[in-house]
Protein backbone atom coordinates (compact mmCIF):
# COMPACT_ATOMS: atom_id res chain seq x y z
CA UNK A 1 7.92 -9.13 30.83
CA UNK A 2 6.04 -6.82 28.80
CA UNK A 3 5.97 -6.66 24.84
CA UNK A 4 4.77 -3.81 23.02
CA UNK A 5 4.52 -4.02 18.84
CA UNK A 6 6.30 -1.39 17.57
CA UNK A 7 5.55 -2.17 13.90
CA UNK A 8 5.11 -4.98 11.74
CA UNK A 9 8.14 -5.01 8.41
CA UNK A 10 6.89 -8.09 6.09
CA UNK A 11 6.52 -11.14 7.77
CA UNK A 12 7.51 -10.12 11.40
CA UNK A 13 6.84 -7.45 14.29
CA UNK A 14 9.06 -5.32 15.64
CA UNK A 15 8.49 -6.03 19.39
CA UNK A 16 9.75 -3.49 22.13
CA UNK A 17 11.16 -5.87 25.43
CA UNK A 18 10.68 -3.82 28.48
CA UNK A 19 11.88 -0.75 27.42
CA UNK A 20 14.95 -2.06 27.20
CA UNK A 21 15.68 -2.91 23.08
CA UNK A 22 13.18 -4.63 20.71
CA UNK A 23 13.29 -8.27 18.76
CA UNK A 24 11.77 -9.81 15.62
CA UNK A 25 8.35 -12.20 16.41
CA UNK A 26 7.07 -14.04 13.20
CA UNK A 27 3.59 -12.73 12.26
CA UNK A 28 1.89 -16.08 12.13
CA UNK A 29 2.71 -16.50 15.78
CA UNK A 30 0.87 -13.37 16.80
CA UNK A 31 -3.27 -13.27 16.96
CA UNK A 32 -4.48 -12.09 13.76
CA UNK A 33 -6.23 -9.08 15.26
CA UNK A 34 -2.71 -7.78 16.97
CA UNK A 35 -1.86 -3.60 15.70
CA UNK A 36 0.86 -1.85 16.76
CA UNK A 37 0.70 -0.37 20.15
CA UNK A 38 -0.39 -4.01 21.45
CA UNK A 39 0.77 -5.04 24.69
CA UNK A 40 1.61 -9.32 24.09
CA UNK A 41 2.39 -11.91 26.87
CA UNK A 42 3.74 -15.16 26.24
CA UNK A 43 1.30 -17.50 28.18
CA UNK A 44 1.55 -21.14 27.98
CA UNK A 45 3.87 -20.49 25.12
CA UNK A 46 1.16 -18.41 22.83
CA UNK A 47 1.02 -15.14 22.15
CA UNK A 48 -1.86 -13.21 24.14
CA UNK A 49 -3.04 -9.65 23.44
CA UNK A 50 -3.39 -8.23 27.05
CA UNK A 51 -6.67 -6.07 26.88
CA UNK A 52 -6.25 -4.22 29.99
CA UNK A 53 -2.94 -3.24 29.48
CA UNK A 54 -2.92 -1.90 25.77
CA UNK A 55 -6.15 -0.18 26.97
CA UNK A 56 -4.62 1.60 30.10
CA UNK A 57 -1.04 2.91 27.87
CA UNK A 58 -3.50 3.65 24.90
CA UNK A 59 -5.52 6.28 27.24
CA UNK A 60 -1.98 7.36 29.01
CA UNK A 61 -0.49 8.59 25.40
CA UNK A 62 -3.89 9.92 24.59
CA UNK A 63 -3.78 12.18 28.01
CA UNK A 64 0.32 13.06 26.90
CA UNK A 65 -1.10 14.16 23.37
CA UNK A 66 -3.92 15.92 25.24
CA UNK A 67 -1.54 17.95 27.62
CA UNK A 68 0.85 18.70 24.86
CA UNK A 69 -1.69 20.57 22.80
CA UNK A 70 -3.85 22.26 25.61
């Protein structure tokens, strides 16, 4: 299942599910380093920022951007 933060409103993220709708996570349960655009698993019942994947959809909206203004 993949979480992406949407945005972070006080204490809690916004956190899209799949594509499909998005749900509250308390802060304090995320890694401290976790921005918005982060890809999160749930592994062994802690948040994880997965590296590889925030990477690869970071470089895929940069080439969208790109596109759109060339």
């Amino acid at each position: 299942m993949a979480l992406i933060i949407d945005r972070f409103e006080g204490q809690f993220a916004v956190v899209e599910v799949d594509g499909k709708g998005t749900i509250d996570i308390p802060r304090k349960e995320l890694p401290v380093q976790t921005r918005e655009g982060d890809v999160i698993r749930l592994i062994n019942g802690r948040y994880e920022i997965d590296l590889a994947e925030t990477k690869r959809l970071r470089a895929e909206a940069n080439k969208r951007t790109d596109d759109f203004w060339s």
